[in-house]
C-alpha atoms as a PDB file:
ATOM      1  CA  UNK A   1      24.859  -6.827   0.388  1.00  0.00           C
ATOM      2  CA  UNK A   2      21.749  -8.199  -1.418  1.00  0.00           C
ATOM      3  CA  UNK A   3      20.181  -6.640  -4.199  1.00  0.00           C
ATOM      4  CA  UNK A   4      16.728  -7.245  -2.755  1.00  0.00           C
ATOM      5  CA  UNK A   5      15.547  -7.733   0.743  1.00  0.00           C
ATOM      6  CA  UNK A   6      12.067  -9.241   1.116  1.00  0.00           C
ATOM      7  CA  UNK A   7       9.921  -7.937   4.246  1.00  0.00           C
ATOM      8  CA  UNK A   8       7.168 -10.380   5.760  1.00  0.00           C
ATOM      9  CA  UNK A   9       5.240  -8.915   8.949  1.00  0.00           C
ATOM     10  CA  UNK A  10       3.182 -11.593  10.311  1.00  0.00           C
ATOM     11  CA  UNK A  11       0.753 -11.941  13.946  1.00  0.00           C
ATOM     12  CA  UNK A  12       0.059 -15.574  14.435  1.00  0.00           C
ATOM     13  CA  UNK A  13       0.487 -16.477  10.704  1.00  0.00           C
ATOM     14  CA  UNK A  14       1.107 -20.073  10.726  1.00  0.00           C
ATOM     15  CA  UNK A  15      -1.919 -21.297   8.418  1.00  0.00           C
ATOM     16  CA  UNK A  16      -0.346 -19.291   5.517  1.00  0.00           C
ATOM     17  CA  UNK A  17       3.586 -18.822   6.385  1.00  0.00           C
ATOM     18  CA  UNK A  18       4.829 -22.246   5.023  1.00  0.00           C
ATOM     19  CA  UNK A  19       3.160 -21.625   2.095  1.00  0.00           C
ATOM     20  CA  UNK A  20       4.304 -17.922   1.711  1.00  0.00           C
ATOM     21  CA  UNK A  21       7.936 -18.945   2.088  1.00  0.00           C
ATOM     22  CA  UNK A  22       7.866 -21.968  -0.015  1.00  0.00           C
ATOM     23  CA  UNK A  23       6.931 -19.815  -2.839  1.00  0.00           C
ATOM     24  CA  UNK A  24      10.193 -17.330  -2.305  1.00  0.00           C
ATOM     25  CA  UNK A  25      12.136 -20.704  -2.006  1.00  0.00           C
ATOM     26  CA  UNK A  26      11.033 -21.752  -5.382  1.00  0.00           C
ATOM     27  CA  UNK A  27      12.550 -18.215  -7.193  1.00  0.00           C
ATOM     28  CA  UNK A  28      14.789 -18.154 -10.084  1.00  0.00           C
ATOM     29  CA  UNK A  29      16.624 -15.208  -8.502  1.00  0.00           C
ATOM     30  CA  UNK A  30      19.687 -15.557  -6.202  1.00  0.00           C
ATOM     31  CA  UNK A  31      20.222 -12.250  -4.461  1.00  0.00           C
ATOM     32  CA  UNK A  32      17.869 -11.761  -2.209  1.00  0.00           C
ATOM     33  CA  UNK A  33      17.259 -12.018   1.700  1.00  0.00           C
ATOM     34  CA  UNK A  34      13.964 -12.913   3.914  1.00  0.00           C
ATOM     35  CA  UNK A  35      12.989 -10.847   6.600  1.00  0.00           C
ATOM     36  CA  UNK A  36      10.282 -12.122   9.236  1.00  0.00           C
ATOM     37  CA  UNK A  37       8.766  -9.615  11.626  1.00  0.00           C
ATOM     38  CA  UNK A  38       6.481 -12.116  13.625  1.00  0.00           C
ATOM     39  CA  UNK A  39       4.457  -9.576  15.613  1.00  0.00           C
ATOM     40  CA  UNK A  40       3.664 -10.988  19.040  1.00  0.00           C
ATOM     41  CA  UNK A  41       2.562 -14.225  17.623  1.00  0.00           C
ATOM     42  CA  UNK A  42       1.484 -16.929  20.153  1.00  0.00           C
ATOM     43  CA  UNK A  43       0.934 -19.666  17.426  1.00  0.00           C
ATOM     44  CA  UNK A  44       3.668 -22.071  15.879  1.00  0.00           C
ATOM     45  CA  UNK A  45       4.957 -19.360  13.145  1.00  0.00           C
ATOM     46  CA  UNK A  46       8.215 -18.822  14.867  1.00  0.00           C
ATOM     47  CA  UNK A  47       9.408 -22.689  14.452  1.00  0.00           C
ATOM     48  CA  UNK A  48       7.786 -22.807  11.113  1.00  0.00           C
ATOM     49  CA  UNK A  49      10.235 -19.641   9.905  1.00  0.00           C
ATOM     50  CA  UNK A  50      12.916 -21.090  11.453  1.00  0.00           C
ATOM     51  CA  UNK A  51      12.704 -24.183   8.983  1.00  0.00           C
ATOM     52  CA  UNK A  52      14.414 -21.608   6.474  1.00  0.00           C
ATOM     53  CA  UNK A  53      17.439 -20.998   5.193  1.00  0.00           C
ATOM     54  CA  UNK A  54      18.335 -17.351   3.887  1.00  0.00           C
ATOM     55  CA  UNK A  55      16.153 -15.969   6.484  1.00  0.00           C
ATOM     56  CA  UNK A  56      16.787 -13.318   8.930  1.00  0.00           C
ATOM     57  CA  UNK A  57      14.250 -13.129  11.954  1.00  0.00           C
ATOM     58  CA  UNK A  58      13.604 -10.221  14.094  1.00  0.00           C
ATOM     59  CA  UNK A  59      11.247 -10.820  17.089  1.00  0.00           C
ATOM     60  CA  UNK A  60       9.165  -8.357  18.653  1.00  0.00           C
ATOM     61  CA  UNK A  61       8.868  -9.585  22.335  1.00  0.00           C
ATOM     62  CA  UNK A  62       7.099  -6.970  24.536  1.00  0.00           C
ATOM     63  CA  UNK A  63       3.689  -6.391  22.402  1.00  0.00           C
ATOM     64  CA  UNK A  64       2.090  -6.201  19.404  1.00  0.00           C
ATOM     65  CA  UNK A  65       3.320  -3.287  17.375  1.00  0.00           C
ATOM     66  CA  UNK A  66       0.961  -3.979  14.230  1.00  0.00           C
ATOM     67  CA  UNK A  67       1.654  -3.745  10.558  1.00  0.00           C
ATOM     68  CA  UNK A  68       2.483  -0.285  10.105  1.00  0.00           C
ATOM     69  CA  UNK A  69       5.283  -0.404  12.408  1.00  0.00           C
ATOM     70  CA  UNK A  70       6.457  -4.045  11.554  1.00  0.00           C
ATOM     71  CA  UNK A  71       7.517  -3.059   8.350  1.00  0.00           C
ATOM     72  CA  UNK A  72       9.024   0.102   9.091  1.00  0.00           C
ATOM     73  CA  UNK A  73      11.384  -2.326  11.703  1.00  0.00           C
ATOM     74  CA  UNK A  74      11.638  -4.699   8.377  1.00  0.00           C
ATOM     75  CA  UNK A  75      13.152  -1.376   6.139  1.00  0.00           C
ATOM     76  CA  UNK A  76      15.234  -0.586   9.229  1.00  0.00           C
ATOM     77  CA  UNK A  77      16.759  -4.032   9.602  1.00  0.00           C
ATOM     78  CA  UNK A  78      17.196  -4.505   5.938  1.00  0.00           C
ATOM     79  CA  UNK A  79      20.736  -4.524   4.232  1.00  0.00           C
ATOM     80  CA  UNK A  80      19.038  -4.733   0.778  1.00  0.00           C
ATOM     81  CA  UNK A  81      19.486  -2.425  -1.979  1.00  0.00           C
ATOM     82  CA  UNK A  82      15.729  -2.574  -2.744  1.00  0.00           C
ATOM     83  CA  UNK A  83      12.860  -3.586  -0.616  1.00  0.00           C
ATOM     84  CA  UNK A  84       9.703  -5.669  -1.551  1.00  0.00           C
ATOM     85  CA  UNK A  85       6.640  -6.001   0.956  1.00  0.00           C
ATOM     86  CA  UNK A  86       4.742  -9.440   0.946  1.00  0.00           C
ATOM     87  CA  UNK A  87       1.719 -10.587   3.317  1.00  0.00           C
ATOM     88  CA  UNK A  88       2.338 -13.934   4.652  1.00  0.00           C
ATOM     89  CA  UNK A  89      -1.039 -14.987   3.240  1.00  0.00           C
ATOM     90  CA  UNK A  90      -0.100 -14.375   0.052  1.00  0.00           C
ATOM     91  CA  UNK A  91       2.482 -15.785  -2.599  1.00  0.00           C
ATOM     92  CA  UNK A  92       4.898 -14.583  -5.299  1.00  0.00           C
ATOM     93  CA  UNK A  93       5.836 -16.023  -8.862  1.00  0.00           C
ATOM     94  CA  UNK A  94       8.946 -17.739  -9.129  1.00  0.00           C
ATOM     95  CA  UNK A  95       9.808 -16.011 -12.505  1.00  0.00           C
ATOM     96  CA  UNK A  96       8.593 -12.304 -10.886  1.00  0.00           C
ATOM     97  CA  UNK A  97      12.200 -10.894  -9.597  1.00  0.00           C
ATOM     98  CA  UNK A  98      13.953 -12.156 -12.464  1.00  0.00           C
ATOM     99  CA  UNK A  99      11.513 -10.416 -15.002  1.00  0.00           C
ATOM    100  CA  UNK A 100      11.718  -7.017 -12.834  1.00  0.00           C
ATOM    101  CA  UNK A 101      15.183  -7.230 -12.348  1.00  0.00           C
ATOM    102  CA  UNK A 102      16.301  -5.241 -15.317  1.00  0.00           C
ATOM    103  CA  UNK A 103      14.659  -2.612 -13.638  1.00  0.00           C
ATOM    104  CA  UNK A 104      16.642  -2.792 -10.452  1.00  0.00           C
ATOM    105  CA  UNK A 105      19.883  -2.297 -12.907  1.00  0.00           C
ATOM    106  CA  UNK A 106      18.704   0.926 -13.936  1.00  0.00           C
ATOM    107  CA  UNK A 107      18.365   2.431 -10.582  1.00  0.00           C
ATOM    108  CA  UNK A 108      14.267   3.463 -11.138  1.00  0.00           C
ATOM    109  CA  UNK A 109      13.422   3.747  -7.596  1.00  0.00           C
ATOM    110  CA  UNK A 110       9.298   2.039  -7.653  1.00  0.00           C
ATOM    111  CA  UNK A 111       9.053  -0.497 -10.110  1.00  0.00           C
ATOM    112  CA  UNK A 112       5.245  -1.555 -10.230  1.00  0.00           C
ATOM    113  CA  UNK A 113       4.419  -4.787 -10.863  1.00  0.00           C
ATOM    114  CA  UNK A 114       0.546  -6.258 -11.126  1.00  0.00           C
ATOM    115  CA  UNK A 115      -1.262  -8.767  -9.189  1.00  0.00           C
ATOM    116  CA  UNK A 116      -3.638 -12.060  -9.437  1.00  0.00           C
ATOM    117  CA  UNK A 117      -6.304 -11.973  -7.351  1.00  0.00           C
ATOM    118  CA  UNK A 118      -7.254 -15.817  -6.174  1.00  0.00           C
ATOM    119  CA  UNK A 119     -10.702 -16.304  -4.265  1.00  0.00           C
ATOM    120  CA  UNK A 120     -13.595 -17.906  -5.842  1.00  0.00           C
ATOM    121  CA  UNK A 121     -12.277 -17.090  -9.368  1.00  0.00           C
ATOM    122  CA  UNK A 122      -8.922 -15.674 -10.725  1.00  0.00           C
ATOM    123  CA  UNK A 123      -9.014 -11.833 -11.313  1.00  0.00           C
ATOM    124  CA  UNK A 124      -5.760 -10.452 -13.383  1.00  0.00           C
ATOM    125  CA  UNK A 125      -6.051  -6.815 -11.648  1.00  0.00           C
ATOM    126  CA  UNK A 126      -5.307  -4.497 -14.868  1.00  0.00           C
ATOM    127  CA  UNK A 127      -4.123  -0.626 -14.296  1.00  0.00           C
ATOM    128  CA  UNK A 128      -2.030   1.748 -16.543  1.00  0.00           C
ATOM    129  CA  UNK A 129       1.553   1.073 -18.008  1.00  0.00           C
ATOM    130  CA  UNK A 130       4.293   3.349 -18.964  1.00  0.00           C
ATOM    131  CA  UNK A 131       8.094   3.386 -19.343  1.00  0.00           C
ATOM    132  CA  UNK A 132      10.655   5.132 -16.580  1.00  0.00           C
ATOM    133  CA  UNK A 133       9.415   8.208 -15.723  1.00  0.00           C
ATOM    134  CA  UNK A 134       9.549  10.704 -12.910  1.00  0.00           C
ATOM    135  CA  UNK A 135       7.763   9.840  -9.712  1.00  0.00           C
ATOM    136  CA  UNK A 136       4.988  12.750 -10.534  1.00  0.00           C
ATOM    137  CA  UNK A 137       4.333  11.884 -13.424  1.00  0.00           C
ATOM    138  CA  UNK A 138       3.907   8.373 -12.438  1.00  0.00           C
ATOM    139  CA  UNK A 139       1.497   8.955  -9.981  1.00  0.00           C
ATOM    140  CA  UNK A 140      -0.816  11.417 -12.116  1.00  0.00           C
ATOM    141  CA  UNK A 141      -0.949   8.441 -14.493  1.00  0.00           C
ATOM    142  CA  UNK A 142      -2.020   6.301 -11.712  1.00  0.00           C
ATOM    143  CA  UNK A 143      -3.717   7.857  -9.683  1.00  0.00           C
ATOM    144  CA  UNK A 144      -7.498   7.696 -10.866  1.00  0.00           C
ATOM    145  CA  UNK A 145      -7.078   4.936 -13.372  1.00  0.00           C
ATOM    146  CA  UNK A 146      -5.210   2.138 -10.889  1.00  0.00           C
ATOM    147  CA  UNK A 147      -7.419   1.493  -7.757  1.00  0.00           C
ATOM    148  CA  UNK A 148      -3.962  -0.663  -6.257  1.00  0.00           C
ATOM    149  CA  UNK A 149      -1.549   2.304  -6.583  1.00  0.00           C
ATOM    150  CA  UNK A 150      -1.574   2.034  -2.443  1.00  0.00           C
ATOM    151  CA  UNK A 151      -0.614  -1.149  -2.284  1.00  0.00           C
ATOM    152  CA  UNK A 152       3.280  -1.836  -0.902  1.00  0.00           C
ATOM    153  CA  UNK A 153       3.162  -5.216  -2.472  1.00  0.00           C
ATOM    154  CA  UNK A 154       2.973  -3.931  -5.810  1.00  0.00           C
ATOM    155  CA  UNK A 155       6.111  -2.397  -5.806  1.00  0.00           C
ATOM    156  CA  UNK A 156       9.879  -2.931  -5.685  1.00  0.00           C
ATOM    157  CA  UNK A 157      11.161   0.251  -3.780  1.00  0.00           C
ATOM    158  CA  UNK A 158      14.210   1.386  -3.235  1.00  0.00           C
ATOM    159  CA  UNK A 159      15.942   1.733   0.350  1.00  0.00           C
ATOM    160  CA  UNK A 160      17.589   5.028  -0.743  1.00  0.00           C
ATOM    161  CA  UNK A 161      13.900   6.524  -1.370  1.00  0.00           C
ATOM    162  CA  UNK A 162      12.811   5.736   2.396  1.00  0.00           C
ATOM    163  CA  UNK A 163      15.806   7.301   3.792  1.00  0.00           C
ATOM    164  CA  UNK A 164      16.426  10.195   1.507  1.00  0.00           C
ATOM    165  CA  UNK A 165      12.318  11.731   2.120  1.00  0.00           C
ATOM    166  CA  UNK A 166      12.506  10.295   6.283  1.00  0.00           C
ATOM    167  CA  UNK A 167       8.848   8.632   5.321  1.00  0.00           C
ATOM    168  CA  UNK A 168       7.595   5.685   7.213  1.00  0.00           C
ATOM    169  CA  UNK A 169       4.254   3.724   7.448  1.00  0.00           C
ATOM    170  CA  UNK A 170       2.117   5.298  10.012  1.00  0.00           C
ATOM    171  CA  UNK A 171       2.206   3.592  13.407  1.00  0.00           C
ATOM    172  CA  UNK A 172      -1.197   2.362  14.768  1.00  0.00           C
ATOM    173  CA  UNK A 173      -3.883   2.733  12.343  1.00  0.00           C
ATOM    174  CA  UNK A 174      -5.589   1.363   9.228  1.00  0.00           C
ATOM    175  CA  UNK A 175      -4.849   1.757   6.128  1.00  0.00           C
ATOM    176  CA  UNK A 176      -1.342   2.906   6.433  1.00  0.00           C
ATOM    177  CA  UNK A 177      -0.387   1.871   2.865  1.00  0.00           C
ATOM    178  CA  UNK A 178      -2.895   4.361   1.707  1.00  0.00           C
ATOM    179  CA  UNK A 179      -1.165   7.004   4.170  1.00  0.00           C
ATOM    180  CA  UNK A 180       2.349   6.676   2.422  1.00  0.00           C
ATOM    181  CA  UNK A 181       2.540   4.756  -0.878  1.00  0.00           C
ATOM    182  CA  UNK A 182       0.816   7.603  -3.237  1.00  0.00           C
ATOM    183  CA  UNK A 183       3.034  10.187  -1.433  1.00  0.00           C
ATOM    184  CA  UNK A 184       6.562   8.415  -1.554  1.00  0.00           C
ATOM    185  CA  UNK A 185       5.638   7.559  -5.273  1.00  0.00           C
ATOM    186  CA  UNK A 186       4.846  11.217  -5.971  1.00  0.00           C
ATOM    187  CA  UNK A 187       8.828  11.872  -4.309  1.00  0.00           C
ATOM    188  CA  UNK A 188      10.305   9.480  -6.056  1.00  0.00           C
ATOM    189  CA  UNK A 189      13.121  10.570  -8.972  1.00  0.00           C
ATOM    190  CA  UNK A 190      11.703   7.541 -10.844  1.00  0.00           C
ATOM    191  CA  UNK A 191       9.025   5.045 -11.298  1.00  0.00           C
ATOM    192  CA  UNK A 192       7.551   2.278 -14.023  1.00  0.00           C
ATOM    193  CA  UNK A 193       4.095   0.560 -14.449  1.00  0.00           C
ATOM    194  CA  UNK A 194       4.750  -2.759 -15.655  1.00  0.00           C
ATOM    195  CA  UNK A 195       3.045  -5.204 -17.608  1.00  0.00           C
ATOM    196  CA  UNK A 196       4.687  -8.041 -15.492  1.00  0.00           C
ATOM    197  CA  UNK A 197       2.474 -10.079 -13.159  1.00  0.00           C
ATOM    198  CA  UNK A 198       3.618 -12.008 -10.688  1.00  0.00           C
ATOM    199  CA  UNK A 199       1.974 -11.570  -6.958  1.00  0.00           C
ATOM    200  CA  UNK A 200      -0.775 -13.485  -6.062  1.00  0.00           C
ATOM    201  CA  UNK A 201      -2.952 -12.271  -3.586  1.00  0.00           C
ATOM    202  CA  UNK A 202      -5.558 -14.387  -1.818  1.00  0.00           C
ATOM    203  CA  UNK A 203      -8.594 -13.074  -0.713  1.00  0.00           C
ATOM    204  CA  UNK A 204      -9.759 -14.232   2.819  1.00  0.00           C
ATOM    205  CA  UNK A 205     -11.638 -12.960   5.524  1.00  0.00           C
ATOM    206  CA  UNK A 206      -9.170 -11.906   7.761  1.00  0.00           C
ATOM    207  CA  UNK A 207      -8.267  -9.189   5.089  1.00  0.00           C
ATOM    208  CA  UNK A 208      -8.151  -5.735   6.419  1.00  0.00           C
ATOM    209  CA  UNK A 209     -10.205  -5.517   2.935  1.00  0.00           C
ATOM    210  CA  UNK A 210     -12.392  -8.287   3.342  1.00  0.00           C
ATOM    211  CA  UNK A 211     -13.143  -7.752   7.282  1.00  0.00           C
ATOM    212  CA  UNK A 212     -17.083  -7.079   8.132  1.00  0.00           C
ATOM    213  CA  UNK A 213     -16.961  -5.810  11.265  1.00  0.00           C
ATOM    214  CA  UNK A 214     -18.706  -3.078  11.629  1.00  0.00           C
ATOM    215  CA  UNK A 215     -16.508  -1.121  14.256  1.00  0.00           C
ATOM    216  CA  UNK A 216     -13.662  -1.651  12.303  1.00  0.00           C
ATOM    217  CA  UNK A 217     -15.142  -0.066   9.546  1.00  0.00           C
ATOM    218  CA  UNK A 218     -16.211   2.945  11.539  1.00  0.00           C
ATOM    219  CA  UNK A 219     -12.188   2.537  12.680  1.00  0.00           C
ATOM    220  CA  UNK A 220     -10.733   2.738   8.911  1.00  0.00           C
ATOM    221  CA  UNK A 221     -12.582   5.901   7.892  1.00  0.00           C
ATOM    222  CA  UNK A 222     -11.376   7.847  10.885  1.00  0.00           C
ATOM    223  CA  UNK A 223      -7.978   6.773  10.624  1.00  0.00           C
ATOM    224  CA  UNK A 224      -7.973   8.401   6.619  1.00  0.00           C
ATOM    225  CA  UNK A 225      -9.440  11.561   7.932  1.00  0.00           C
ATOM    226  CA  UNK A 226      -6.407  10.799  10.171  1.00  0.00           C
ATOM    227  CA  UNK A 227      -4.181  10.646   6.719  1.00  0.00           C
ATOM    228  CA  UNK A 228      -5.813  12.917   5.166  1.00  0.00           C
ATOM    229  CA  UNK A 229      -5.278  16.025   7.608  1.00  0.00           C
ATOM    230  CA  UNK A 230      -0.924  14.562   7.535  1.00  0.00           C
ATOM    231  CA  UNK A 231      -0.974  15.030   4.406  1.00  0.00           C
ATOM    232  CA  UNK A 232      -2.145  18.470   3.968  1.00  0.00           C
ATOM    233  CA  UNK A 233       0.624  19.320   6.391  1.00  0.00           C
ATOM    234  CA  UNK A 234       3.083  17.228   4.681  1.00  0.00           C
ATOM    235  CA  UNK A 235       2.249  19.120   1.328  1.00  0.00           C
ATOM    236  CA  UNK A 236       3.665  21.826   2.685  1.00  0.00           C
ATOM    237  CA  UNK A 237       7.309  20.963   2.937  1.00  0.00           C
ATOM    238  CA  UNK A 238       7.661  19.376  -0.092  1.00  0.00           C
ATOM    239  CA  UNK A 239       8.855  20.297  -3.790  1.00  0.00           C
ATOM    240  CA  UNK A 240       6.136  18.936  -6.101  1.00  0.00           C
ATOM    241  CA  UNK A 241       4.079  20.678  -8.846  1.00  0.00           C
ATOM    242  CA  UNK A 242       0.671  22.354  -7.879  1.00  0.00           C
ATOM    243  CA  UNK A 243      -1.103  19.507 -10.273  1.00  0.00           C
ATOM    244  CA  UNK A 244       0.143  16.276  -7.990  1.00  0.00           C
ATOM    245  CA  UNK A 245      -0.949  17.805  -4.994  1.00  0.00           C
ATOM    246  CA  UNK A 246      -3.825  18.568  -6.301  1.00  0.00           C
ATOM    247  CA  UNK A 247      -4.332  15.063  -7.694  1.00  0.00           C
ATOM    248  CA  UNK A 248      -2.964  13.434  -4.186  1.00  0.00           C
ATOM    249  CA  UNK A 249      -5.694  15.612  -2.124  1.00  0.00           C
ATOM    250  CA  UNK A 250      -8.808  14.619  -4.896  1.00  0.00           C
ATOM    251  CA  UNK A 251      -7.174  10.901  -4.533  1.00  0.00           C
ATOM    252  CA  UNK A 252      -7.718  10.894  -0.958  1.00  0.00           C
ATOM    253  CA  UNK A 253     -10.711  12.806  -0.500  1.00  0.00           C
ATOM    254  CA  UNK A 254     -12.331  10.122  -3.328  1.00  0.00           C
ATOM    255  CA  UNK A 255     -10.957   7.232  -1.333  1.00  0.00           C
ATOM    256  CA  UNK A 256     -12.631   8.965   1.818  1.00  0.00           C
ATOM    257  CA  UNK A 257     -16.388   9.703   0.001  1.00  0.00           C
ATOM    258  CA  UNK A 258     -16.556   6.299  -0.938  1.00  0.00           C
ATOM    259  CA  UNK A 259     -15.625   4.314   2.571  1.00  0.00           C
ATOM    260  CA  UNK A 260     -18.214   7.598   3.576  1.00  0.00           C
ATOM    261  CA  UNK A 261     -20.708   6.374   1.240  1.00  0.00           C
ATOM    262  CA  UNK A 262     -20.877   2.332   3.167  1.00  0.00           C
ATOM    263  CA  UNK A 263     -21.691   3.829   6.669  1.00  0.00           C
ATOM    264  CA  UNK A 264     -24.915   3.166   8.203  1.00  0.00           C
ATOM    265  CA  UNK A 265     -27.344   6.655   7.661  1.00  0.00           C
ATOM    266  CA  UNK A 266     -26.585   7.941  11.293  1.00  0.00           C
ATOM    267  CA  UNK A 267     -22.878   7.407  11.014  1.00  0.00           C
ATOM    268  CA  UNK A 268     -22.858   8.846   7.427  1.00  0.00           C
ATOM    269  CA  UNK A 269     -24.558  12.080   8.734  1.00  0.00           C
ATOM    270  CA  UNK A 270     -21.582  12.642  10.969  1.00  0.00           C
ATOM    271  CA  UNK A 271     -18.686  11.824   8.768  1.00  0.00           C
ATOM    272  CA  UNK A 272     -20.744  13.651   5.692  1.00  0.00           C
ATOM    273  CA  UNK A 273     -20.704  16.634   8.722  1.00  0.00           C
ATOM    274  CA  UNK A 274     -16.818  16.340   9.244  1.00  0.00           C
ATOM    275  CA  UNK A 275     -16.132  16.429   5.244  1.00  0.00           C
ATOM    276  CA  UNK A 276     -18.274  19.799   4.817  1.00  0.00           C
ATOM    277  CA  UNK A 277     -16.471  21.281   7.951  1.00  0.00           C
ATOM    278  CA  UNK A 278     -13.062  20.360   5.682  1.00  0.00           C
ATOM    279  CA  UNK A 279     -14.034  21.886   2.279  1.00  0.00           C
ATOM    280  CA  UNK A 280     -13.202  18.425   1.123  1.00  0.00           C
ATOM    281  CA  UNK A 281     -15.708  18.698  -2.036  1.00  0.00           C
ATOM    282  CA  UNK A 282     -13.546  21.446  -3.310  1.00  0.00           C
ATOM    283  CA  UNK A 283     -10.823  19.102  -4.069  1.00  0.00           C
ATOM    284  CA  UNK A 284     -12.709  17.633  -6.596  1.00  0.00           C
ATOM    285  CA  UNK A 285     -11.865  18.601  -9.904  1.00  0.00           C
ATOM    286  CA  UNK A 286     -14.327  19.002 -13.024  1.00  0.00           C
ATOM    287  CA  UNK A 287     -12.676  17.460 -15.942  1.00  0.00           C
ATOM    288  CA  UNK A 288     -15.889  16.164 -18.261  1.00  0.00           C
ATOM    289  CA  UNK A 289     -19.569  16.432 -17.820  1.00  0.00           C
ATOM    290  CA  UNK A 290     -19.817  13.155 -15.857  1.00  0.00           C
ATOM    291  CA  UNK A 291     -17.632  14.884 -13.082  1.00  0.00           C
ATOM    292  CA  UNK A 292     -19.932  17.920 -13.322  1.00  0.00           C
ATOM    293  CA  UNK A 293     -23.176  15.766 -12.504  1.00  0.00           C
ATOM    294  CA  UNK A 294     -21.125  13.767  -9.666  1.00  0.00           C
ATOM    295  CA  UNK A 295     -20.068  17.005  -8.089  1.00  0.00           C
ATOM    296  CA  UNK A 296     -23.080  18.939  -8.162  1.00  0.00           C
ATOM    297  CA  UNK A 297     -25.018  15.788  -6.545  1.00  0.00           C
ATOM    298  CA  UNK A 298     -22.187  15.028  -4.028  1.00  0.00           C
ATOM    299  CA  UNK A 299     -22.374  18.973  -2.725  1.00  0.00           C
ATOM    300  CA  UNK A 300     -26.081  18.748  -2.897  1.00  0.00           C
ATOM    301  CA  UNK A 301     -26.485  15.449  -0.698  1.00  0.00           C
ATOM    302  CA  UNK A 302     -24.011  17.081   1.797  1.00  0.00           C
ATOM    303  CA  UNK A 303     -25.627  20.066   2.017  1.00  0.00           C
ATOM    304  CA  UNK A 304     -28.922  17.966   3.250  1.00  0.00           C
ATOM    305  CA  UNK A 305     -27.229  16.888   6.144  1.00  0.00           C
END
């Protein structure tokens, strides 16, 4: 069994998948395996993966199931003792695994590592560090200070962690990182914030976070309403401290004001509409007098429309 299994979900990825792989093929780290989930692709990425050694490849044939549930079929198919996520358009360090492996000795179930942003300049993407500590407490210390705590390629996680809480990626909408990552760190026994860089992601326009169309937009703030109302139910059945859930519902209703905040005036009247129906301003918590002044202008802008 390998210590690491590596999950790439792709739909028509060729431009970027040679690339993506040659990276993992240049690793100073041994014990590993590649899993490809090409996702209905009609382009040439199937004979390009099949170039590769160490590679196992899983082929969804009747449809496109989309990302969500491509990588929950990568964690199922997976014989790994930890998993790492990776976007075929992006690349990893060949010193990365070897750096975090220490890590994977001690059994700390998310290991967080950080990420160089490549577009039309370099951006080291900075967020807070901290030894091995409880999953919690990790996420508390993340959660308004690193704006990449959703991201699954940021993280070495631990098989055992998906199976023991029965959490997946949410099938068929946007942002399902955002839907799971903050909670399954918050359940975790134990989680770091390295210093340790390592993945490099390239910005392009195809990004779900680069992507301008308009609809789609409308799309990715419904579908975190969506996320937001799970987890309120989800909050329910589990065993953590009144403070993280109060932190994971202001983390999410934050994430929400802002996309809120890009709409068009007509469409912001509505979704301004759906957060007042919510209570949604009463997760926000008044810590300093800046948060004061925010607050008191967000509930006084809502209560306009």
């Amino acid at each position: 069994m390998p210590k690491l299994s590596i999950i790439i979900p792709f739909n028509n990825g060729e431009k970027y998948l040679e690339k993506c792989l040659e990276s993992i093929k240049n690793i100073r780290y041994e014990d590993y395996e590649i899993i490809l989930i090409d996702d209905f692709s009609k382009d040439n990425s199937k004979e390009i993966a099949r170039k590769y050694k160490n590679t196992k490849y899983f082929y969804s044939t009747e449809e496109t199931i989309g990302v969500g549930n491509a990588r929950n079929l990568g964690i199922e198919k997976s014989t790994g003792k930890y998993i790492m996520f990776l976007d075929v358009d992006d690349t990893i360090e060949n010193n990365l695994l070897k750096k975090l492996d220490k890590f994977m000795v001690q059994d700390v179930e998310m290991i967080k590592y950080k990420m160089k942003i490549i577009g039309e300049k370099e951006v080291y993407a900075d967020g807070p560090i901290f030894d091995i500590t409880d999953g919690e407490d990790g996420f508390n210390k993340l959660c308004f200070e690193d704006k990449y705590i959703d991201s699954p390629c940021l993280y070495l996680i631990k098989k055992e962690l998906f199976e023991r809480t029965n959490m997946k990626f949410e099938k068929n909408v946007f942002h399902e990182d955002f839907g799971l990552i903050p909670i399954l760190l918050a359940n975790a026994r134990t989680t770091v914030s390295t210093d340790i860089y390592g993945y490099n992601y390239f910005q392009s326009h195809n990004s779900i976070m680069r992507n301008e169309n308009y609809s789609i937009q409308l799309e990715k703030i419904n579908d975190k309403f969506i996320l937001y109302d799970n987890l309120k139910l989800e909050l329910k059945n589990m065993n953590l401290k009144s403070n993280t859930c109060e932190n994971l519902l202001e983390y999410y209703t934050n994430s929400i004001i802002l996309g809120v905040n890009d709409l068009k005036k007509d469409d912001r009247k509505i979704f301004m509409k759906k957060i007042k129906e919510k209570s949604m301003l009463n997760n926000l918590k008044v810590r300093n007098i800046k948060q004061v002044i925010k607050k008191w202008y967000l509930k006084y802008m809502y209560t306009l429309f």
